[in-house]
PDB file of N, CA and C in Angstrom:
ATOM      1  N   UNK A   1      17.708  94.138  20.959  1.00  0.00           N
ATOM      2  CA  UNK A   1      16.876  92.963  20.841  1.00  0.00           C
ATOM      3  C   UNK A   1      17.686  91.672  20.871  1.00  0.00           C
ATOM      4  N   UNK A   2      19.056  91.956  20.419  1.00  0.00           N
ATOM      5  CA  UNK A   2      19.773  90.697  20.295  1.00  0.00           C
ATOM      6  C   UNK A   2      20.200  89.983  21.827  1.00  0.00           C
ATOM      7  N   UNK A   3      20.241  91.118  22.807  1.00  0.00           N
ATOM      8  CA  UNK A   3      20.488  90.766  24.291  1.00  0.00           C
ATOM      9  C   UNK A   3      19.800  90.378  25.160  1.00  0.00           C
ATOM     10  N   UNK A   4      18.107  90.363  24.765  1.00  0.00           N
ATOM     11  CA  UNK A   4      17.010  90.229  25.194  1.00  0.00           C
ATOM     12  C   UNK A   4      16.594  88.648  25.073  1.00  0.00           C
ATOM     13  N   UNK A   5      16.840  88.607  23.335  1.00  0.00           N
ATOM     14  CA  UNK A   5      16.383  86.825  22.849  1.00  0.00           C
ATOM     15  C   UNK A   5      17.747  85.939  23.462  1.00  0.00           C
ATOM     16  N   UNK A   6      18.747  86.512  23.414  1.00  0.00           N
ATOM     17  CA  UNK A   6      19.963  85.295  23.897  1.00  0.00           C
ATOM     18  C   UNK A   6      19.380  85.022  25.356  1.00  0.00           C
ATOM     19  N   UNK A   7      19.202  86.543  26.402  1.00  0.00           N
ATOM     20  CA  UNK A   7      18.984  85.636  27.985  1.00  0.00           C
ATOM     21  C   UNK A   7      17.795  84.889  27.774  1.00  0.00           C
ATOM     22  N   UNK A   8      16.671  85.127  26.675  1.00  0.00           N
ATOM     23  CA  UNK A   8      15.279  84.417  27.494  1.00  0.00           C
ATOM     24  C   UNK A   8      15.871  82.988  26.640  1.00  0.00           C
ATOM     25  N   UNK A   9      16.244  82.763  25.248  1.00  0.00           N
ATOM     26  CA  UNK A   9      16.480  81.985  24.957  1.00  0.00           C
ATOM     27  C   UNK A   9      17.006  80.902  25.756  1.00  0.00           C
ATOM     28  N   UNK A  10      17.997  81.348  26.839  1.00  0.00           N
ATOM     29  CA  UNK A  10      19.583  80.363  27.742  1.00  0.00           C
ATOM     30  C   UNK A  10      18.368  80.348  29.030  1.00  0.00           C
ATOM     31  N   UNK A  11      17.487  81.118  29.235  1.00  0.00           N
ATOM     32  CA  UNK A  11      16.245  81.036  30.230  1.00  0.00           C
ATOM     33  C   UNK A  11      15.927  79.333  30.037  1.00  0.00           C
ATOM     34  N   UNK A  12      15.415  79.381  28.808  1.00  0.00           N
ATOM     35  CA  UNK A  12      14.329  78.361  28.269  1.00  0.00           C
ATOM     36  C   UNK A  12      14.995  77.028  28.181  1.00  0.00           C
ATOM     37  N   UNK A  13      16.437  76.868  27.496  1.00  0.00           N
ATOM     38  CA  UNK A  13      17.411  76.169  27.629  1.00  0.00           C
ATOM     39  C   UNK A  13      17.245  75.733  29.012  1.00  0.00           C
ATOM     40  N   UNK A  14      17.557  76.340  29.740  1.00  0.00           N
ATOM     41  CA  UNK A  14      17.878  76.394  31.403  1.00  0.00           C
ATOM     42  C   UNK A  14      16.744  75.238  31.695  1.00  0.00           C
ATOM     43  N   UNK A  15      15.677  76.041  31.315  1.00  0.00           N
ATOM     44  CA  UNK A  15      14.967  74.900  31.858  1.00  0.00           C
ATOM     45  C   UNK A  15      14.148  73.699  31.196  1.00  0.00           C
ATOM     46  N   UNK A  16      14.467  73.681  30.144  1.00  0.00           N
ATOM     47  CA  UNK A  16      13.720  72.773  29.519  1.00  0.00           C
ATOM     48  C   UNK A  16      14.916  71.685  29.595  1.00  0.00           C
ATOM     49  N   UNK A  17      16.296  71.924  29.788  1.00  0.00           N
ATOM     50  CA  UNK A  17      17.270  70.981  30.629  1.00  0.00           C
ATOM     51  C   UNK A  17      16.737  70.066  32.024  1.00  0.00           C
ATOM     52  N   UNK A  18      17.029  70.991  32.654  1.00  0.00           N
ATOM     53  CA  UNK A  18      16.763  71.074  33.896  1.00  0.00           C
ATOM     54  C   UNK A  18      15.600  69.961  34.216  1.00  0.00           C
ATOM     55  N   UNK A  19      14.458  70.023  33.575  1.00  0.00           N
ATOM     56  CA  UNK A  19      13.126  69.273  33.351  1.00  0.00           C
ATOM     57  C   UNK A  19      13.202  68.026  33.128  1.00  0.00           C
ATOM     58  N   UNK A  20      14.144  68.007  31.977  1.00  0.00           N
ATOM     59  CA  UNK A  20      14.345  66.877  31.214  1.00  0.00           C
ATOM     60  C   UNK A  20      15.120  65.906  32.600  1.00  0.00           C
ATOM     61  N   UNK A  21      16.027  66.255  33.064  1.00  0.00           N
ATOM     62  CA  UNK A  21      17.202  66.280  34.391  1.00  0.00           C
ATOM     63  C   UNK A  21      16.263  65.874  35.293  1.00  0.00           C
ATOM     64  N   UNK A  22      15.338  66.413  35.836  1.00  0.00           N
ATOM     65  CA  UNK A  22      14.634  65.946  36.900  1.00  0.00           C
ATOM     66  C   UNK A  22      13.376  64.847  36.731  1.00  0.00           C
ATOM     67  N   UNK A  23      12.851  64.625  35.325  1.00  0.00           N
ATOM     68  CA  UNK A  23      12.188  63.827  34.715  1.00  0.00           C
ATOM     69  C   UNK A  23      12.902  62.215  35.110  1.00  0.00           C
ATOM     70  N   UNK A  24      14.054  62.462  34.579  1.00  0.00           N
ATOM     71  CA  UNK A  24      14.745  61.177  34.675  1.00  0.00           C
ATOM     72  C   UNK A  24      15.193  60.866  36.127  1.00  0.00           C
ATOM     73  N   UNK A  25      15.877  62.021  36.835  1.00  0.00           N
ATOM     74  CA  UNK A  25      15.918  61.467  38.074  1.00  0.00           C
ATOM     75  C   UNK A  25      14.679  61.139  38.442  1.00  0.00           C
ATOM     76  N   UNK A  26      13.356  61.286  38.559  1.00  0.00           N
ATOM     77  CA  UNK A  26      12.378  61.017  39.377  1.00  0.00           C
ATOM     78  C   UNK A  26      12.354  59.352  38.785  1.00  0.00           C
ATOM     79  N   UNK A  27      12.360  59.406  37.675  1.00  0.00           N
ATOM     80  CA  UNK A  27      12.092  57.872  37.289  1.00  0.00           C
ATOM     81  C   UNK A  27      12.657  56.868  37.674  1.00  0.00           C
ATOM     82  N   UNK A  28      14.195  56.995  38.228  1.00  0.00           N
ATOM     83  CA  UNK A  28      15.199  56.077  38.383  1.00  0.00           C
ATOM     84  C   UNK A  28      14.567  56.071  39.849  1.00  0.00           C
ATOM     85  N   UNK A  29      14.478  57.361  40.701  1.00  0.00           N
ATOM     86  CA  UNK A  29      14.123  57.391  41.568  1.00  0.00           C
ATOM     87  C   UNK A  29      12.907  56.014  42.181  1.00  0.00           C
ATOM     88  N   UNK A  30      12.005  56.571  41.390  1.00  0.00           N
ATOM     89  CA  UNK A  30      10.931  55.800  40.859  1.00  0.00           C
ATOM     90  C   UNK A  30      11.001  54.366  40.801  1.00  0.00           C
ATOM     91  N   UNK A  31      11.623  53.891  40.033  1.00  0.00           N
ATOM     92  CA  UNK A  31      12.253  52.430  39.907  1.00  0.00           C
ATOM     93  C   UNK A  31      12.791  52.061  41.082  1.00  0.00           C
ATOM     94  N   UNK A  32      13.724  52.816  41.684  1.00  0.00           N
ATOM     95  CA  UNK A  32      14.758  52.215  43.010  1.00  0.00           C
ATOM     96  C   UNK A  32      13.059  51.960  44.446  1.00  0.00           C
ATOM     97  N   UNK A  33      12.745  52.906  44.097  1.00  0.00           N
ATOM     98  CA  UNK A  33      11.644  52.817  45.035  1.00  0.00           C
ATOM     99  C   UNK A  33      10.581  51.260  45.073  1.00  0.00           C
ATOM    100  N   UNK A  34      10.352  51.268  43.490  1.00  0.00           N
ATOM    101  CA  UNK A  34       9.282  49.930  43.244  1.00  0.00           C
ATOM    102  C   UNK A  34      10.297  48.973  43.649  1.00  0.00           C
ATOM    103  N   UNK A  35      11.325  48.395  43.591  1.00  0.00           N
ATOM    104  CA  UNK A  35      12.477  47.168  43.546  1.00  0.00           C
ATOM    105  C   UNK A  35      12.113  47.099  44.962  1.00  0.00           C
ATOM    106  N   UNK A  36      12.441  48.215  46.021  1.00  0.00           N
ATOM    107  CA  UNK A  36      12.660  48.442  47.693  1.00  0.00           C
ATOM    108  C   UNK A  36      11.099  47.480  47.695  1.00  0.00           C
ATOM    109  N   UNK A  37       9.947  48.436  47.309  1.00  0.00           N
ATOM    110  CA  UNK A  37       8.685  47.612  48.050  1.00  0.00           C
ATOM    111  C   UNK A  37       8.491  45.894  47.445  1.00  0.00           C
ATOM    112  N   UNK A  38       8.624  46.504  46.343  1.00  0.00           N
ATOM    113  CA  UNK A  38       8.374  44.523  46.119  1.00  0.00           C
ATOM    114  C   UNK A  38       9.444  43.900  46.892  1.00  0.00           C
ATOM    115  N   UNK A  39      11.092  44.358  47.362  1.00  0.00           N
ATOM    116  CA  UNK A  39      11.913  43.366  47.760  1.00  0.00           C
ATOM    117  C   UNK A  39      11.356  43.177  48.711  1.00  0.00           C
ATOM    118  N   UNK A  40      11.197  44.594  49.761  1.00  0.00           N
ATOM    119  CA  UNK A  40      11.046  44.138  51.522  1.00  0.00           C
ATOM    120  C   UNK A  40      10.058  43.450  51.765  1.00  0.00           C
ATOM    121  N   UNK A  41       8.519  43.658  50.450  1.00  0.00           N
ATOM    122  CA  UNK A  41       7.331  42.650  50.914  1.00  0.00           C
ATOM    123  C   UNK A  41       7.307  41.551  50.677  1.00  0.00           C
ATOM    124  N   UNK A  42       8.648  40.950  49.663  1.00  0.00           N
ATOM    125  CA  UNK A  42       8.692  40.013  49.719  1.00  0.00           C
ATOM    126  C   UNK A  42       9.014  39.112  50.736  1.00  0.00           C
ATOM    127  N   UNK A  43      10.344  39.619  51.235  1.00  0.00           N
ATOM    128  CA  UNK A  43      11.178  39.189  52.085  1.00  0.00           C
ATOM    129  C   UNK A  43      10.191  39.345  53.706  1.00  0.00           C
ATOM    130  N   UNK A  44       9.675  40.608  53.886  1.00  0.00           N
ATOM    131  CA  UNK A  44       8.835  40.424  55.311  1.00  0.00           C
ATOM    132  C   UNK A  44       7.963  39.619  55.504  1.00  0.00           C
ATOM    133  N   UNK A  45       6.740  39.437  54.762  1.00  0.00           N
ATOM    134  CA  UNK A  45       5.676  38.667  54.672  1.00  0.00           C
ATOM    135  C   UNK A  45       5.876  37.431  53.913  1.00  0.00           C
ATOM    136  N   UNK A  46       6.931  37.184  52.930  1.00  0.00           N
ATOM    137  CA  UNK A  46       6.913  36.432  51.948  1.00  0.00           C
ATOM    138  C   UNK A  46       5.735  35.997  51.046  1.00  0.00           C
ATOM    139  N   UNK A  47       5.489  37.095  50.879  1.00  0.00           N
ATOM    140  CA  UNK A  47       4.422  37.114  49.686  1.00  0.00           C
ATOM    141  C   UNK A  47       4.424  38.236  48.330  1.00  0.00           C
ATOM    142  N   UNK A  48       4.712  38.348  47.244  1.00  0.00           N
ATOM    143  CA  UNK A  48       5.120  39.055  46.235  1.00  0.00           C
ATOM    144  C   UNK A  48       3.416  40.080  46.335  1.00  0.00           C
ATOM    145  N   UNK A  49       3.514  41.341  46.330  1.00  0.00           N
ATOM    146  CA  UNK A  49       2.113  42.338  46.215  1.00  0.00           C
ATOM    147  C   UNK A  49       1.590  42.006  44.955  1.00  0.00           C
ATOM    148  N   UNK A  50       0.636  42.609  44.782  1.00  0.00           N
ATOM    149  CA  UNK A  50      -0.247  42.201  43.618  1.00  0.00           C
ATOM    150  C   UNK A  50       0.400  43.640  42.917  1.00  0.00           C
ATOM    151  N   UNK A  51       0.816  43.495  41.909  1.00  0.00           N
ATOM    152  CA  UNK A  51       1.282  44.387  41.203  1.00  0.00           C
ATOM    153  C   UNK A  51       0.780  46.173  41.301  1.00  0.00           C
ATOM    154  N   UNK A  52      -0.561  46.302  41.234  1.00  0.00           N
ATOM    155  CA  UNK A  52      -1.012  47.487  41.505  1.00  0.00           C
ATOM    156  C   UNK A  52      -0.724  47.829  42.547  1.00  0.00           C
ATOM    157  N   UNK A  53      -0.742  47.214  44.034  1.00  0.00           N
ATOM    158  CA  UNK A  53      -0.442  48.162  45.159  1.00  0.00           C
ATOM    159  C   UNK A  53       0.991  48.230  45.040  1.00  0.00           C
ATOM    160  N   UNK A  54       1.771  47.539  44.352  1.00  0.00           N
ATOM    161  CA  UNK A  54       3.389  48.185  44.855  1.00  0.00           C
ATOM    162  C   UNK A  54       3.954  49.203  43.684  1.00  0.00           C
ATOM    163  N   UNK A  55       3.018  49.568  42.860  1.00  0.00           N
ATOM    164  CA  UNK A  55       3.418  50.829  41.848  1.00  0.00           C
ATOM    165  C   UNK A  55       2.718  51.927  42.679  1.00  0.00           C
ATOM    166  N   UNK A  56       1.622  51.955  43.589  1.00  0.00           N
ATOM    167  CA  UNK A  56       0.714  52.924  44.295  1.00  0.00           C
ATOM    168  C   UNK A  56       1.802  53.075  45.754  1.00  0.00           C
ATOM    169  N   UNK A  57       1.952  52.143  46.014  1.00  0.00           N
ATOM    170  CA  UNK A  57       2.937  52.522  47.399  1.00  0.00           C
ATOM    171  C   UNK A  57       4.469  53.386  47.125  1.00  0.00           C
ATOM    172  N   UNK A  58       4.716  52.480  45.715  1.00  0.00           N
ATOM    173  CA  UNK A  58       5.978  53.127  45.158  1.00  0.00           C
ATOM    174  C   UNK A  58       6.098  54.628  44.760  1.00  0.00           C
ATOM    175  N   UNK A  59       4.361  54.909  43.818  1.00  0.00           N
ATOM    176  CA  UNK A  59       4.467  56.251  43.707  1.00  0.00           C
ATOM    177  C   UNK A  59       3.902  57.260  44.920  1.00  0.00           C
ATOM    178  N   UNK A  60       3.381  56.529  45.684  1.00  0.00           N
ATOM    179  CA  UNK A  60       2.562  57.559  47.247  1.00  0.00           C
ATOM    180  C   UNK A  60       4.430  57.944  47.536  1.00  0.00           C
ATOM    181  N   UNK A  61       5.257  56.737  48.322  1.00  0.00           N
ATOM    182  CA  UNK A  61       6.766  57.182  48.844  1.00  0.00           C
ATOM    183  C   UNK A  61       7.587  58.356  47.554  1.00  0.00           C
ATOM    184  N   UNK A  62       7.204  58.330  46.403  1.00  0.00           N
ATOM    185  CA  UNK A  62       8.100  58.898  45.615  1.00  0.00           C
ATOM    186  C   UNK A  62       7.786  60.259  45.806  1.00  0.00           C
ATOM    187  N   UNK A  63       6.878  60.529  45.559  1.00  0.00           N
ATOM    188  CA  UNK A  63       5.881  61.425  45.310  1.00  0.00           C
ATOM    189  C   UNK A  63       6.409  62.605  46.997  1.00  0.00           C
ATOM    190  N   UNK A  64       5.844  61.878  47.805  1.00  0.00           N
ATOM    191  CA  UNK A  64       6.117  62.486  48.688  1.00  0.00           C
ATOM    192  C   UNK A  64       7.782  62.504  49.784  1.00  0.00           C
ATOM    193  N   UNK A  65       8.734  61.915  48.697  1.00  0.00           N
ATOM    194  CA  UNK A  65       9.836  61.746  49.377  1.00  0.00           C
ATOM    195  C   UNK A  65      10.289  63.482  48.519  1.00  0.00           C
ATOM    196  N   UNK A  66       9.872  63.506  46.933  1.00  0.00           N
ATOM    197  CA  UNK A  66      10.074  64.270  46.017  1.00  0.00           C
ATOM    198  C   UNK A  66       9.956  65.880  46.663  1.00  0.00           C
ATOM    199  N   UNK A  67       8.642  65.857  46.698  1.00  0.00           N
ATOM    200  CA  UNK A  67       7.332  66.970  47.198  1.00  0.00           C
ATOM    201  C   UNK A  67       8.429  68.025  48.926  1.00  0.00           C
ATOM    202  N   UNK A  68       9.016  66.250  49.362  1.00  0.00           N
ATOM    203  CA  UNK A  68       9.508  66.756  51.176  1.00  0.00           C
ATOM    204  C   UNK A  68      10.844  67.406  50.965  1.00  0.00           C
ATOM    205  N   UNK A  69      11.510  67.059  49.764  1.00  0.00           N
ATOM    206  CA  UNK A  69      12.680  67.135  48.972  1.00  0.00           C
ATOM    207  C   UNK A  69      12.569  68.923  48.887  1.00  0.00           C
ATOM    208  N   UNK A  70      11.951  69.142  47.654  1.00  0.00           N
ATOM    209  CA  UNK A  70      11.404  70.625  47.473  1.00  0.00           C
ATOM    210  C   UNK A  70      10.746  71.825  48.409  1.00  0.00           C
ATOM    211  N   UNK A  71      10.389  71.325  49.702  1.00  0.00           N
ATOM    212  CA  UNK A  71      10.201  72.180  50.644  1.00  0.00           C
ATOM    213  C   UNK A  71      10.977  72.067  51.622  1.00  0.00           C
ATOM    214  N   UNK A  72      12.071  71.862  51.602  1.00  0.00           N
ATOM    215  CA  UNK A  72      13.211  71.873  52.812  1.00  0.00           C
ATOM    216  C   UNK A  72      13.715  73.501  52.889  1.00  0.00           C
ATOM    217  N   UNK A  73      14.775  73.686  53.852  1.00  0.00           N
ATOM    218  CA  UNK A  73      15.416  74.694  53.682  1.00  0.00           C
ATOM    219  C   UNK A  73      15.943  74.839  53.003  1.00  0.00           C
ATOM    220  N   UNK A  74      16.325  76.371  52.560  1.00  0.00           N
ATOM    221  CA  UNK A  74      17.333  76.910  51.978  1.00  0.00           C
ATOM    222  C   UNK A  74      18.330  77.762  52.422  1.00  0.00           C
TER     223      UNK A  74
END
């Protein structure tokens, strides 16, 4: 029993790391993404977005940069 609880235990570890790890990358991710749309719409159109569409554009690109990320090859 003692060999059983250590792997599921270092299992759970594993990933409740791991989670935590990809939580934060998505966020920074996340962030680098919102800075990009508000900069370039600023700079293209010169007009700053109305706050809601550049967290929706930010998370549509994240989302699916993430999503294209996870189904690549292996």
């Amino acid at each position: 029993m003692g060999i059983v609880k250590d792997i599921i235990g270092g299992f759970m570890l594993g990933t409740v790391l791991t989670s935590i790890i990809v939580i934060i990358i998505a966020t920074v991710f996340f962030t680098a993404t919102l800075f990009i749309v508000s900069m370039s719409s600023n700079l293209v159109f010169g007009i700053a977005p109305d706050p809601n569409w550049a967290v929706l554009a930010a998370a549509i690109i994240s989302v699916g940069s993430i999503m294209t990320g996870s189904f690549g090859t292996r």
